[in-house]
Protein backbone atom coordinates (compact mmCIF):
# COMPACT_ATOMS: atom_id res chain seq x y z
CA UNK A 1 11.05 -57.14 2.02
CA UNK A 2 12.69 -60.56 3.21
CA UNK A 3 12.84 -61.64 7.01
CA UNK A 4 16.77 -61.47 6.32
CA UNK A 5 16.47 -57.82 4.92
CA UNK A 6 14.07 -56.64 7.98
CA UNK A 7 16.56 -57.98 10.08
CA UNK A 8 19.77 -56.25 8.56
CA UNK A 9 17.49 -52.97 8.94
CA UNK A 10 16.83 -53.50 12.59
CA UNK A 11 21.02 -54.11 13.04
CA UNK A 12 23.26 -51.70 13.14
CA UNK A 13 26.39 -53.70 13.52
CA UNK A 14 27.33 -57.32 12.25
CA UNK A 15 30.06 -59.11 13.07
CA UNK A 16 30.83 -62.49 10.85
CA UNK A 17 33.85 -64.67 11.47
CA UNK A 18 36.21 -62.01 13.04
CA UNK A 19 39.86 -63.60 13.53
CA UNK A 20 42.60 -61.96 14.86
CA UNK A 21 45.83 -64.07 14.99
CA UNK A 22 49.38 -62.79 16.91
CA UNK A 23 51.94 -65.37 16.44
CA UNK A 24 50.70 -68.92 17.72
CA UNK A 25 47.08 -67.04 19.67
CA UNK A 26 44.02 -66.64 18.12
CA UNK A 27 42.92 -63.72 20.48
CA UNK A 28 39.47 -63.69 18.38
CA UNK A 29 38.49 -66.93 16.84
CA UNK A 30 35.55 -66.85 14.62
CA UNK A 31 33.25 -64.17 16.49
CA UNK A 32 29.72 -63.56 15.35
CA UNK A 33 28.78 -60.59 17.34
CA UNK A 34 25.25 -58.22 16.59
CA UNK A 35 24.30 -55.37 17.93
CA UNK A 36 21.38 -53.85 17.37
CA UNK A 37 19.89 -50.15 16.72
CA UNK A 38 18.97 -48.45 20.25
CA UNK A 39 20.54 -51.61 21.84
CA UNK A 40 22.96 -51.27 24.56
CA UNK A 41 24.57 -55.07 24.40
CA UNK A 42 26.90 -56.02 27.15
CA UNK A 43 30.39 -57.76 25.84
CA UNK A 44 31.55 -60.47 28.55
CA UNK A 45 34.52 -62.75 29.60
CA UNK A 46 37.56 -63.05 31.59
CA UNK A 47 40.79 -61.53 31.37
CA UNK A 48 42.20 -62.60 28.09
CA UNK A 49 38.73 -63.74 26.26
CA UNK A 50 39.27 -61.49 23.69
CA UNK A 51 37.03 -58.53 24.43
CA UNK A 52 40.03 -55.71 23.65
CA UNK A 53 41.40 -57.49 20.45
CA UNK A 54 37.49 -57.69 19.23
CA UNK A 55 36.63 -53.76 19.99
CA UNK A 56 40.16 -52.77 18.92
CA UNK A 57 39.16 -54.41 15.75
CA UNK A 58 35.79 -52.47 15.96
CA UNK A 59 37.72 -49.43 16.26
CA UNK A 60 40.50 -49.52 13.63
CA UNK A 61 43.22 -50.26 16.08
CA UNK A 62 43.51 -53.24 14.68
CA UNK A 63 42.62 -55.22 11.48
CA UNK A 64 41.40 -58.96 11.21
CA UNK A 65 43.37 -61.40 9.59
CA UNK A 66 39.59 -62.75 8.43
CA UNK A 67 36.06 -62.42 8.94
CA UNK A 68 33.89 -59.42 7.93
CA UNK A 69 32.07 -56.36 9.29
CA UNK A 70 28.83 -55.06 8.23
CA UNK A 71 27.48 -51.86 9.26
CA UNK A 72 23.79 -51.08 8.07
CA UNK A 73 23.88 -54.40 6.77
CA UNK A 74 26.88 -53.00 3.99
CA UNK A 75 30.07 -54.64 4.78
CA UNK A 76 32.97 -52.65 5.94
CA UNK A 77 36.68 -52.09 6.37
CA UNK A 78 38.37 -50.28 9.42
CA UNK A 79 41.49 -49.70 8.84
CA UNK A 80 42.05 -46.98 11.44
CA UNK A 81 40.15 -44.77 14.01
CA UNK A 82 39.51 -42.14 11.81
CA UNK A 83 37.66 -44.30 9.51
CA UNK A 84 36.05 -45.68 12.60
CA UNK A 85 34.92 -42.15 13.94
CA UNK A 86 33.84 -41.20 10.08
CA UNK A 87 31.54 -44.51 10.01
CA UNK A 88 29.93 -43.74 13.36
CA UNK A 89 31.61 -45.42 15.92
CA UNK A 90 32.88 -44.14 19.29
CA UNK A 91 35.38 -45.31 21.76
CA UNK A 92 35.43 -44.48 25.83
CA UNK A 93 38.42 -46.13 26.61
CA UNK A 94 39.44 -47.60 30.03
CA UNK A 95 42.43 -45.69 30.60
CA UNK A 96 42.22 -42.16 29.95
CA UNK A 97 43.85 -40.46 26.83
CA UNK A 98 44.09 -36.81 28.45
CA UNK A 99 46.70 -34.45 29.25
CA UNK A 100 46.87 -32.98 32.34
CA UNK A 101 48.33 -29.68 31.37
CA UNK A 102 45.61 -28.91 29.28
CA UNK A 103 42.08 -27.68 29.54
CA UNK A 104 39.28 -29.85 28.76
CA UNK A 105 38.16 -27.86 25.45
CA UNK A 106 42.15 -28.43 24.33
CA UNK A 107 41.61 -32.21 24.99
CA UNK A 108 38.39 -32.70 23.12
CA UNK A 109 39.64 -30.21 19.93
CA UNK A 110 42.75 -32.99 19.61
CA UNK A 111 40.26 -36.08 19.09
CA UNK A 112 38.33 -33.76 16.22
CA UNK A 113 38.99 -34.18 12.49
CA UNK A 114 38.58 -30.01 11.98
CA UNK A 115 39.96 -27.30 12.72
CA UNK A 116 37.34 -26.03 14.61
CA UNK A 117 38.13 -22.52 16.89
CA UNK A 118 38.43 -23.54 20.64
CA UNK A 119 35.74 -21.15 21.60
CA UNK A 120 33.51 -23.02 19.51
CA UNK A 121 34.46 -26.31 21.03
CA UNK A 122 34.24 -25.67 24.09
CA UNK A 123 30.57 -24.17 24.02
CA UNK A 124 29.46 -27.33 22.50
CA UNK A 125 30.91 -29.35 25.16
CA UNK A 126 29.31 -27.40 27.44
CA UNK A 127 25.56 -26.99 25.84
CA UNK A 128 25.81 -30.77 25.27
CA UNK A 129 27.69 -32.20 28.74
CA UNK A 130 25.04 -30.36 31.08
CA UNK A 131 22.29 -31.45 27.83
CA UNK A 132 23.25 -34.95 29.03
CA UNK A 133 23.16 -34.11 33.00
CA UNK A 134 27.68 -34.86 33.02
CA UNK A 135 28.02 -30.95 33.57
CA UNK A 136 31.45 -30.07 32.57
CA UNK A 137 33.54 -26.72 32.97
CA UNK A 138 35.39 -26.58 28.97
CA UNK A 139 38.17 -24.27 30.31
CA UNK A 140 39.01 -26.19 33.94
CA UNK A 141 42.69 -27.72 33.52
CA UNK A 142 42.58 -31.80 33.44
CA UNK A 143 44.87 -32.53 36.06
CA UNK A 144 42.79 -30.11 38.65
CA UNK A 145 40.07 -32.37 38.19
CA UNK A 146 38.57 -35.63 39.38
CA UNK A 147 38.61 -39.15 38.22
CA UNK A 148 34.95 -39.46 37.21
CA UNK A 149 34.89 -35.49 36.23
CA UNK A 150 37.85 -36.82 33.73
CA UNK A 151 35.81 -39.45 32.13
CA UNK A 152 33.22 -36.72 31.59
CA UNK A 153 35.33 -35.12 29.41
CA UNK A 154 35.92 -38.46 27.47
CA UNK A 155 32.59 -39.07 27.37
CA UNK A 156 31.88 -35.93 25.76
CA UNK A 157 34.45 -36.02 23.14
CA UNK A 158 32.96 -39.05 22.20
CA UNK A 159 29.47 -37.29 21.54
CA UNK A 160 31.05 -34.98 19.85
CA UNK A 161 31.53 -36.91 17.26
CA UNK A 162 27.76 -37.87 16.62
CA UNK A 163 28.60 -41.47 16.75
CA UNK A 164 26.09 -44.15 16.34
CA UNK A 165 27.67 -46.80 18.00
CA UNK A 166 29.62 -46.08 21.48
CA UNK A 167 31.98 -48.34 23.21
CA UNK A 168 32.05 -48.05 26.75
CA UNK A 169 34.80 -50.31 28.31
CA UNK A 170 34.71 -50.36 32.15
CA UNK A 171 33.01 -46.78 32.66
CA UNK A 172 31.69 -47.69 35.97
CA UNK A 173 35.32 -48.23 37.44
CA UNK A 174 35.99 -44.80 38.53
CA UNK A 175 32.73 -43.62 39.68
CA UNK A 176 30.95 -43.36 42.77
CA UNK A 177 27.57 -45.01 42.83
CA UNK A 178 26.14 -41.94 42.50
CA UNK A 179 27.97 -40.57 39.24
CA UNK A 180 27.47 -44.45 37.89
CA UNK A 181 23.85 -43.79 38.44
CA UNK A 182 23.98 -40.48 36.15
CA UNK A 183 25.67 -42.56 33.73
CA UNK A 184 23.44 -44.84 33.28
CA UNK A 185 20.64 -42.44 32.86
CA UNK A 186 22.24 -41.00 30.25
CA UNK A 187 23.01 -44.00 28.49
CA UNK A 188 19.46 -44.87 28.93
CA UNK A 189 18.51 -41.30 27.27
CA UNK A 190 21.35 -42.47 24.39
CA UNK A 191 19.73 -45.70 23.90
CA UNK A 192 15.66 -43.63 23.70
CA UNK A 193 17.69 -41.67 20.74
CA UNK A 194 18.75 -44.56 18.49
CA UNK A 195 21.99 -45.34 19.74
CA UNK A 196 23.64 -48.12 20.38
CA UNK A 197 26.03 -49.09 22.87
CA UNK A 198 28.73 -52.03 23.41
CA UNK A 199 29.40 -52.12 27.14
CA UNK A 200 32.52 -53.84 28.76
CA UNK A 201 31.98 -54.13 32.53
CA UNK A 202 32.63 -56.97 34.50
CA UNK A 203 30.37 -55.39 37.09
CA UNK A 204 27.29 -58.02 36.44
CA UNK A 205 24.83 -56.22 38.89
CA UNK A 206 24.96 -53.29 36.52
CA UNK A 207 25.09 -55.16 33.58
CA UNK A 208 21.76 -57.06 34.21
CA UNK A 209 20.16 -53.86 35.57
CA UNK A 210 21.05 -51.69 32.15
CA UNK A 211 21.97 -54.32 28.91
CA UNK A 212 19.14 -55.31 26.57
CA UNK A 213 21.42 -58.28 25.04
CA UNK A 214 25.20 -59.58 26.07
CA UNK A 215 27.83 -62.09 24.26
CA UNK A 216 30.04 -63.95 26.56
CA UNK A 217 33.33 -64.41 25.30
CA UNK A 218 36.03 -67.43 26.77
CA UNK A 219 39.40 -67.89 24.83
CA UNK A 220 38.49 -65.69 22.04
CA UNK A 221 35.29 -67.97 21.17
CA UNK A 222 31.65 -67.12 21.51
CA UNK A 223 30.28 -69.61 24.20
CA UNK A 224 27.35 -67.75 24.65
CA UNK A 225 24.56 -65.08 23.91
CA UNK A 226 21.73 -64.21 26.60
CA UNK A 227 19.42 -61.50 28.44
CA UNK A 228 21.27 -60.58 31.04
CA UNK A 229 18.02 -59.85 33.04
CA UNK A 230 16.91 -63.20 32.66
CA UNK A 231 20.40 -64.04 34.87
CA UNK A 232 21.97 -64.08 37.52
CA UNK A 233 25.05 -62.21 38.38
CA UNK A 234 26.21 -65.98 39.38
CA UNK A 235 24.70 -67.79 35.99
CA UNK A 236 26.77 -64.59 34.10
CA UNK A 237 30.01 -65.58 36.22
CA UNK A 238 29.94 -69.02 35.56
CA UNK A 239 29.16 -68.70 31.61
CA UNK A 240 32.31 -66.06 31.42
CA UNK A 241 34.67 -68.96 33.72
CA UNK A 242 32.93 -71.94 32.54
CA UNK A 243 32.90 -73.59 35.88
CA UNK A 244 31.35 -72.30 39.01
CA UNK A 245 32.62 -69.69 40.80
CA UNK A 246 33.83 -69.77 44.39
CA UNK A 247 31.66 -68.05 46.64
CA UNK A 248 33.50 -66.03 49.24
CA UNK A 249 32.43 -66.51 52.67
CA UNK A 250 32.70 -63.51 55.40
CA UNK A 251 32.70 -65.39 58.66
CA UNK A 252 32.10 -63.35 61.70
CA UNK A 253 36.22 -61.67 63.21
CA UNK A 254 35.07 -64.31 67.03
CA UNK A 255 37.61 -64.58 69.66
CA UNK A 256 40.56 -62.38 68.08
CA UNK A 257 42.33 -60.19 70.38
CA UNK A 258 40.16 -57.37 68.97
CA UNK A 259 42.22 -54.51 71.27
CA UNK A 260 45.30 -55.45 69.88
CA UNK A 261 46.42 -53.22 67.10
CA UNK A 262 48.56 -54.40 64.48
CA UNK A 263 49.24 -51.18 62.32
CA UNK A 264 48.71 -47.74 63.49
CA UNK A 265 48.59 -44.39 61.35
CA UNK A 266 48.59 -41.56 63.44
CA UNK A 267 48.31 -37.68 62.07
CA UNK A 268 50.05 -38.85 59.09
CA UNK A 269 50.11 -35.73 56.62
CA UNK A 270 52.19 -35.67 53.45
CA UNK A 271 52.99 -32.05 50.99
CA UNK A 272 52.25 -33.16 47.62
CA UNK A 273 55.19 -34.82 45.28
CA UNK A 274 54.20 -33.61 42.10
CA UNK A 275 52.04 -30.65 40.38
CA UNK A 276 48.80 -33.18 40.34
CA UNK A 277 49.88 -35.26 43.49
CA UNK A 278 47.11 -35.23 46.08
CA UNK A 279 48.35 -34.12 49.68
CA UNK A 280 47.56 -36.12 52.51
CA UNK A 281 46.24 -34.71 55.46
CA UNK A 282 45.92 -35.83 58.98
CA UNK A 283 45.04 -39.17 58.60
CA UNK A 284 45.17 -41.36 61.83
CA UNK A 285 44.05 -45.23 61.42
CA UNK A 286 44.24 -48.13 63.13
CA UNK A 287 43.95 -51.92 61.91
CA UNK A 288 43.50 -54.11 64.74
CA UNK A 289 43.83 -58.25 64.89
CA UNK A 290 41.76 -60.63 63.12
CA UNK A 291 39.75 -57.71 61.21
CA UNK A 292 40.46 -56.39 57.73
CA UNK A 293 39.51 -52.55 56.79
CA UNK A 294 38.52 -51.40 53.22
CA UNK A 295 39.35 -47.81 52.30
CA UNK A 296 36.97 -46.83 49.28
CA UNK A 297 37.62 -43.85 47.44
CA UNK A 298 37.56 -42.43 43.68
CA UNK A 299 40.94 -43.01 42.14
CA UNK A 300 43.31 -39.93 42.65
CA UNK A 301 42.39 -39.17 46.05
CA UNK A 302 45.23 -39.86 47.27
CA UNK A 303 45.12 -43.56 47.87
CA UNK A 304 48.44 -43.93 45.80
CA UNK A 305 50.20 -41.50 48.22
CA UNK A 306 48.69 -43.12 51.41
CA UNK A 307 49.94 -46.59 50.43
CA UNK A 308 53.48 -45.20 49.53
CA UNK A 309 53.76 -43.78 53.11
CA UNK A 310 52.55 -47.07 55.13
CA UNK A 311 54.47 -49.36 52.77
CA UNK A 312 57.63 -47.21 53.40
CA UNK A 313 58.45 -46.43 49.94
CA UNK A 314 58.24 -42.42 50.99
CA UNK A 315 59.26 -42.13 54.43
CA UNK A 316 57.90 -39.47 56.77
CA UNK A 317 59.70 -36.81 59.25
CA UNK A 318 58.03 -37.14 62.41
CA UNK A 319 58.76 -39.85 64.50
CA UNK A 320 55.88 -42.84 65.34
CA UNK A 321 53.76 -41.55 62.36
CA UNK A 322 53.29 -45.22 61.25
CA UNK A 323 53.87 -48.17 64.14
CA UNK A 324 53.59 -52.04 63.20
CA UNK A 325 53.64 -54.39 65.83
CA UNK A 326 54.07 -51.62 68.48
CA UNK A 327 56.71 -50.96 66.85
CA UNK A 328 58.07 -46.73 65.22
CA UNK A 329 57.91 -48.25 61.68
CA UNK A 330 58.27 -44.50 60.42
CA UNK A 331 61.97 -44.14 59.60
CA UNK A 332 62.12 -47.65 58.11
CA UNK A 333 62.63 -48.91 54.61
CA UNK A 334 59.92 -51.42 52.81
CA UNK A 335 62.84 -54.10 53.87
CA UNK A 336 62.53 -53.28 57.42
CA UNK A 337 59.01 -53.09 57.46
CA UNK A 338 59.06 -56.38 56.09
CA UNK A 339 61.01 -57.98 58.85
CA UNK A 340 58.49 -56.30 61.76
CA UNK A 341 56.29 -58.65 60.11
CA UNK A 342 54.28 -56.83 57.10
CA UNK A 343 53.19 -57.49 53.57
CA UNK A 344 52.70 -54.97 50.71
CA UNK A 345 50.95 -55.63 47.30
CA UNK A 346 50.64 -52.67 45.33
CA UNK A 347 48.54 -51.69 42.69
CA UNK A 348 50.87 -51.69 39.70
CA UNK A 349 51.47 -55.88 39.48
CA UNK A 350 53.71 -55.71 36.34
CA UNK A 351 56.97 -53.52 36.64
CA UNK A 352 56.24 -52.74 40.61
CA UNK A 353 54.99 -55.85 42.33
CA UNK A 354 57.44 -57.74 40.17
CA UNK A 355 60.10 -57.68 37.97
CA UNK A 356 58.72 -58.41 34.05
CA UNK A 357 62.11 -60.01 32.56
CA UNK A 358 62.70 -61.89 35.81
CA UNK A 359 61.48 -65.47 36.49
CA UNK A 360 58.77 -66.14 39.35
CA UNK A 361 61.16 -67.86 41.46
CA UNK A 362 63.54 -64.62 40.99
CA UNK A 363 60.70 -62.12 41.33
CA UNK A 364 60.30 -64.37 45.09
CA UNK A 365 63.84 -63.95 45.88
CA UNK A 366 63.90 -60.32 45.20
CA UNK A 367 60.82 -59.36 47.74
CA UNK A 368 61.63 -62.29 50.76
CA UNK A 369 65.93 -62.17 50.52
CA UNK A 370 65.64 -60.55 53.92
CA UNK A 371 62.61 -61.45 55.94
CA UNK A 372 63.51 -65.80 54.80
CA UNK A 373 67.34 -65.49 54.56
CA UNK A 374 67.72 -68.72 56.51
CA UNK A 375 65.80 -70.23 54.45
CA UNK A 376 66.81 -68.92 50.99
CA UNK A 377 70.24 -68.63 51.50
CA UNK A 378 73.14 -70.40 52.59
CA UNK A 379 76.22 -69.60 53.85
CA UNK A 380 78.33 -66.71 52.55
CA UNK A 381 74.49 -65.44 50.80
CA UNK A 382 74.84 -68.59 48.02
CA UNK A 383 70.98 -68.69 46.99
CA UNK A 384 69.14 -72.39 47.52
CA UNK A 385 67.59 -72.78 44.48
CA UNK A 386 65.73 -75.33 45.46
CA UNK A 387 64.43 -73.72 48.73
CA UNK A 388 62.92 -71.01 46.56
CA UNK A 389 61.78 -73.41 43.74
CA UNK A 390 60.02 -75.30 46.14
CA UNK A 391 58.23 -72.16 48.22
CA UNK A 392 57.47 -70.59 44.51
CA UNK A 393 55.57 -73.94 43.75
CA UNK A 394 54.06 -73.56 47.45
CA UNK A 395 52.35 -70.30 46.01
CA UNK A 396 51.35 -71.45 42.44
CA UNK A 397 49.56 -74.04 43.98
CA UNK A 398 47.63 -72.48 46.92
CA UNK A 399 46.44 -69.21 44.71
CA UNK A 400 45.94 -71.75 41.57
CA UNK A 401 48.51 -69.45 39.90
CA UNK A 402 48.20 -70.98 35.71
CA UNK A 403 51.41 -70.87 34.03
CA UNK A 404 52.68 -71.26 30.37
CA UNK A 405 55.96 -73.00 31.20
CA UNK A 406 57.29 -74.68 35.08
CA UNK A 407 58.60 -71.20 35.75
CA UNK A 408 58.12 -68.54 33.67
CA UNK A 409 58.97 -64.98 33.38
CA UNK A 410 56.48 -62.58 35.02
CA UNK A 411 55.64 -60.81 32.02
CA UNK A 412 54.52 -64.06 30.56
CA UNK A 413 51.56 -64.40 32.67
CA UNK A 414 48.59 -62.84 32.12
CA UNK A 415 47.41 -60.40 34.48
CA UNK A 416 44.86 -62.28 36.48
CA UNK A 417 47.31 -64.81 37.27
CA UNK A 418 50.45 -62.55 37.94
CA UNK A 419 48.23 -60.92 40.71
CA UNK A 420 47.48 -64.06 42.34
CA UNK A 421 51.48 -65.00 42.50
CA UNK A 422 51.85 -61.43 43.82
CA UNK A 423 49.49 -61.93 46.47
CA UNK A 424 50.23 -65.52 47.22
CA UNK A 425 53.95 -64.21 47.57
CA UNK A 426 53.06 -62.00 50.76
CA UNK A 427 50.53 -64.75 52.09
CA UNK A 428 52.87 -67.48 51.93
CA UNK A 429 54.65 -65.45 55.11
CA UNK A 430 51.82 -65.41 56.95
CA UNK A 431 52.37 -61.50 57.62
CA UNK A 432 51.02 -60.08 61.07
CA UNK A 433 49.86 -56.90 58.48
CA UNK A 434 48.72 -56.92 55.18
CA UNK A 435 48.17 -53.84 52.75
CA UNK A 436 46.67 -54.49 49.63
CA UNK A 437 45.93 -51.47 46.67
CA UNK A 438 43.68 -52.53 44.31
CA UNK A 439 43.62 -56.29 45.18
CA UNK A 440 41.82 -57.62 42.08
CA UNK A 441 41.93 -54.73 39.26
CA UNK A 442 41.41 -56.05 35.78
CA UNK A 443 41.05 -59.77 37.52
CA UNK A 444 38.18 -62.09 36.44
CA UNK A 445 35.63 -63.21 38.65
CA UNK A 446 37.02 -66.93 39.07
CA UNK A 447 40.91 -64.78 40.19
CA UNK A 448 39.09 -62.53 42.26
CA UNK A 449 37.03 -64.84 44.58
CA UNK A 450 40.12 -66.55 45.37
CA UNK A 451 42.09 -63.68 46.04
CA UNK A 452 39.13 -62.25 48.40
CA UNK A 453 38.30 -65.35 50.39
CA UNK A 454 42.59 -65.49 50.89
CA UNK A 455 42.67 -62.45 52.53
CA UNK A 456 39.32 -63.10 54.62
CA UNK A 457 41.40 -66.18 55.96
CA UNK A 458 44.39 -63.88 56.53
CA UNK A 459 42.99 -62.04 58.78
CA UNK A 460 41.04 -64.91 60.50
CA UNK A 461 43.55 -66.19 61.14
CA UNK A 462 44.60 -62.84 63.69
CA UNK A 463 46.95 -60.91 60.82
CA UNK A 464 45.59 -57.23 60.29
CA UNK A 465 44.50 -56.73 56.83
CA UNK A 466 44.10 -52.97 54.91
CA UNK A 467 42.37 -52.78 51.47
CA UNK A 468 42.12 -50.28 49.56
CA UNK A 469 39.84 -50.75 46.82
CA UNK A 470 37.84 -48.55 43.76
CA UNK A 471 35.64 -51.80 43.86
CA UNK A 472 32.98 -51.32 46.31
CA UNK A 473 31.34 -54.66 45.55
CA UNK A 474 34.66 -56.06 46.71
CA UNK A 475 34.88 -53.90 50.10
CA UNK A 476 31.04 -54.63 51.08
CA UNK A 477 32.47 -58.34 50.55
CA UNK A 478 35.45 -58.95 52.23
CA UNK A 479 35.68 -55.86 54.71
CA UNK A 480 34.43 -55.35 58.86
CA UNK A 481 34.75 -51.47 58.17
CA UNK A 482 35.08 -49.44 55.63
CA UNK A 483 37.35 -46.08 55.47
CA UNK A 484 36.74 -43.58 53.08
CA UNK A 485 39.49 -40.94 51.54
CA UNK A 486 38.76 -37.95 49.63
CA UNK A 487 40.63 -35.42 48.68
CA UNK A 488 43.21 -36.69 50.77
CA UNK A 489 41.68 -36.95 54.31
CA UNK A 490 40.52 -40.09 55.26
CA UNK A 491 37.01 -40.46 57.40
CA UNK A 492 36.72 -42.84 60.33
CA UNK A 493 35.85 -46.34 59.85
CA UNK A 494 31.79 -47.68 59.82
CA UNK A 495 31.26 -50.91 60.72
CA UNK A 496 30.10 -52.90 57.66
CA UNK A 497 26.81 -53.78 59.25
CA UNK A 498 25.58 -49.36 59.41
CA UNK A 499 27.70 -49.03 56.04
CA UNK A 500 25.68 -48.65 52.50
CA UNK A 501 26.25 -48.11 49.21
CA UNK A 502 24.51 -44.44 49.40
CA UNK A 503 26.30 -43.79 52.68
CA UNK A 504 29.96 -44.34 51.00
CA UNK A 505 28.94 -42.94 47.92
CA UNK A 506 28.75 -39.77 49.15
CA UNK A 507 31.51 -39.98 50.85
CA UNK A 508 32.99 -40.80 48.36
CA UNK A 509 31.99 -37.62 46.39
CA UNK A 510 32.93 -35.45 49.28
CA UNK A 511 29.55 -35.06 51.75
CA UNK A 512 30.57 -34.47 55.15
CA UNK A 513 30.52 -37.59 57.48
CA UNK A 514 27.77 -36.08 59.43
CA UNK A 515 25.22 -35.19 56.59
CA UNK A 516 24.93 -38.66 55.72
CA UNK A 517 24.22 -39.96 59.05
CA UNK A 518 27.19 -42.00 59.30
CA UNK A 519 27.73 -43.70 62.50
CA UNK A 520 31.47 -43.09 63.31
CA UNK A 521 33.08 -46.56 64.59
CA UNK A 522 35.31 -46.08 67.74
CA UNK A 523 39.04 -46.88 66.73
CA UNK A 524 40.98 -47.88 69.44
C-alpha cells in the first residue's frame, strides 16, 4: 500500500478546496481541512473566519459552490443533514434546538430517522447518558431543567445516532468548570473509541489542554495548522487575529472612595414572568466606587431577570428596592435611570442594544436623546446632526469599532464590532454605574480585550461597574469580587484574591456558600 493510501486510511475526513460564496463574500475560500480517526482537532478564528459556513457545509446545511469532501478517503456530497447523520456525522450545536414543553425522550425521538416507540428511546438515552457519566432523566420536561443538563440531552441525541465524526461548537459555554470537566472526560473516552471530534471553542486553555491537532481560520482562509499543546493560549490568539493581542491589565481599585456606594440592590425579589422564567429571590447587592463586581452563573439562573430589574425595564413594587447615586431608582424608567447617571448594555446586541435597520448615529440618538439633549438637540427638539455624527465617530474610534461604510446600519456590522459600538455608546458618558450582561459573547479575542481593559478603566476611573458574565475567564480577569446566582438567589461577593475556579464552580452548580469554604466579603 502507498504512503498516500496509508494516509487516506488513517483520515477520516478530507476537506479539499471548500468555497462557499454569498453575493460579493467568500465566507470559505479554498479550505483544506483533515481530521483524523480518534482525533479530536480544534477549528479556530475570529468572529466571521468562516468556522459556521465550513461546519454548516460539513453538515448539509449548506452546499459548496466548489471544492470536495472525502470521507474514508471516498469523496462525498452533503446535500442535507440527513445525509450528514446517514454518513456518520454529528452536530452539537451552539444554540439549543429543544422544546421546552417537551420531555427529553420527545426531543431526542424528533432528531431520529425511525419511528422508534418512546419507551424505547428513552431507555437508550438513559443506559447510554449515565454509560458516558452525563446522567440524564428521559422523561424530565426541558424547560424544568438546567442549561448544561440541556446540552446533555443534545449531546445524547447526537450519540444516538452512532456518529463517527461529532461537531462540538462552543460546548464549554454553558457549563460550570465542573460539568466542562465531565465533558471532557467523555470526549476523551469518545476519542479512546475511534471517534473523532471537530471542536469550536474559543476557550484556548481548554483547547490546548484536550485537542490533538487545530486549523486556524482568518477571513475564510487557512493561515494556519498546529499542536495546540505546543502553544500558547497567546501564540493561538495572535495566529486567529493576526496581530498581537492586547493584554488587559487589572491595576489595583487605590485611593477610590471605597465606602461610597454607587448602586444598591436591596431584598430585591421578583414572581416569575413566564412558565420557565426563573424567580428572583432576595437578592441585596451593593457596587461601590472605583470597583467592578462579576456575577457568574450558568445561563438561566436568572441573570436575564436580575438585569431587567436593575436596568428598569421591569419595575418593582416596593419602594428603594434599587438606589443609584443615593438615589430610590425603583419606580423609574431605563430613561430616568439614565439621567441619575447609569449605563446599561444588555446581552442581546442586535434587536435590543440597538436598532438593526437604523444607522449608528440613529441607534446613538435613540439611547442618549435624554441624558445629552443639550447637546443633541436644538431648540424646539431639531436633532444636530452633526453633534451626533461627531460623538458617533468619538466611539468608533476609541473602541476601534470597523465599519463597511462611514455610517452604516447596525445590522451591517458584524457582531464583534456592533458590541464594541454598544459598549463604547454607554462609555462615551462616562456613567457613575455601569451594568454589563454578557459583555463579550460570541466576540473574538482581539474585541474582547478591548472591551475588558475599557471597563477596568471605567471603573478606575471611580464609576461602579456590574458584570455579569457565563465567561469565567473573563470575571477572574477584569473583576475585584465575584457574585454568584443560582437558581435565582445571588451569594455574597468574594474578593477575587480567596475566589477560585473550584470555589465558583460549585457555586455555580448549587453547593452551599459554606461547604466550599468561601470567605464571605463584607458589603457595605
Amino acid at each position: 500500500m502507498s504512503d498516500n493510501h496509508s494516509a487516506e486510511a488513517a483520515n477520516l475526513l478530507e476537506v479539499r478546496g471548500l468555497t462557499k460564496i454569498f453575493g460579493t463574500l467568500k465566507a470559505c475560500d479554498n479550505i483544506d481541512l483533515t481530521v483524523g480517526k480518534g482525533q479530536i482537532h480544534a477549528l479556530l478564528g475570529e468572529n466571521g473566519a468562516g468556522k459556521s459556513t465550513l461546519v454548516k457545509m460539513l453538515f448539509g446545511s449548506l452546499e459548496p459552490n466548489s471544492g470536495e469532501i472525502r470521507w474514508n478517503g471516498e469523496p462525498v456530497r452533503i446535500s442535507n443533514p440527513h445525509m450528514a447523520r446517514k454518513l456518520g456525522i454529528g452536530m452539537v450545536f451552539q444554540h439549543f434546538s429543544l422544546f421546552d414543553a417537551l420531555t427529553a425522550a420527545e426531543n431526542i425521538a424528533l432528531s431520529l430517522d425511525d419511528n422508534t416507540p418512546i419507551a424505547t428511546i428513552a431507555a437508550k438515552a438513559k443506559a447510554l447518558s449515565f454509560s458516558y457519566g452525563l446522567p440524564l432523566d428521559p422523561y424530565s420536561l426541558v424547560g424544568d431543567l438546567s442549561v448544561g443538563e440541556r446540552q446533555r440531552i443534545e449531546i445524547i441525541r447526537c450519540l444516538l445516532q452512532t456518529p463517527d465524526l461529532i461537531i462540538l461548537d462552543e460546548p464549554t459555554s454553558v457549563l460550570t468548570p465542573q460539568e466542562a470537566d465531565k465533558l471532557f472526560e467523555t470526549l476523551e473516552r469518545l476519542r479512546l473509541e475511534g471517534k473523532s471530534i471537530l471542536y469550536i471553542s474559543h476557550r484556548l486553555e481548554e483547547v490546548k489542554r484536550i485537542c490533538d491537532a487545530a486549523t486556524v481560520l482568518r477571513h475564510g482562509k487557512v493561515v494556519g495548522h498546529c499542536t495546540p499543546r505546543n502553544e500558547t493560549a497567546s501564540s493561538l490568539a495572535r495566529m486567529m487575529v493576526g496581530s498581537e493581542v492586547l493584554t488587559v491589565v487589572r491595576e489595583p481599585a487605590e485611593g477610590m472612595d471605597k465606602a461610597r456606594t454607587l448602586l444598591e440592590v436591596r431584598s430585591l425579589s421578583r414572581k416569575p414572568a413566564t412558565p420557565f422564567s426563573i424567580p428572583l429571590h432576595n437578592i441585596s447587592l451593593n457596587v461601590r466606587a472605583g470597583e467592578i463586581i462579576g456575577i457568574a452563573g450558568v445561563a438561566g439562573n436568572g441573570q436575564g431577570e436580575f438585569f431587567e430589574a436593575v436596568s428598569g425595564e421591569v419595575l418593582q413594587a416596593d419602594a428603594n428596592t434599587v438606589r443609584i447615586r443615593d438615589k430610590d431608582a425603583t419606580r423609574l424608567s431605563i430613561t430616568g435611570r439614565r439621567k441619575l447617571g447609569a449605563a446599561f448594555v444588555p446581552e442581546e446586541r442586535l434587536g435590543h442594544g440597538a436598532a438593526p435597520r437604523m444607522r449608528l448615529s440613529e441607534n446613538l440618538l435613540l439611547s442618549r436623546h435624554a441624558t445629552d439633549a443639550k447637546a443633541f438637540l436644538g431648540a424646539g427638539g431639531i436633532v444636530r446632526d452633526k453633534a451626533i455624527a461627531a460623538a458617533s465617530q468619538r466611539i468608533i474610534q476609541a473602541m476601534d469599532v470597523r465599519k463597511s461604510g462611514p455610517d452604516p446600519e447596525a445590522a451591517a456590522l458584524s457582531g464583534g464590532n456592533l458590541q464594541k459600538f454598544i459598549i463604547g455608546r454607554e462609555l462615551d458618558r462616562q456613567p457613575a454605574v455601569m451594568v454589563v450582561n454578557q459583555p463579550t459573547w460570541g466576540v473574538d479575542a482581539g474585541a474582547a480585550a478591548h472591551i475588558r481593559q475599557a471597563l477596568i478603566e471605567l471603573a478606575r476611573k471611580g464609576s461602579a461597574v456590574l458584570v455579569i458574565s457565563q465567561d469565567l475567564d473573563e470575571l477572574f480577569e477584569i473583576s475585584d469580587l465575584i457574585a454568584v446566582m443560582h437558581n435565582g438567589e445571588l451569594s455574597k461577593p468574594i474578593p477575587i484574591a480567596e475566589a477560585t475556579l473550584e470555589k465558583i464552580g460549585l457555586l455555580m452548580g448549587g453547593a452551599e456558600p459554606g461547604h466550599v469554604e468561601v470567605t464571605e466579603a463584607e458589603v457595605a
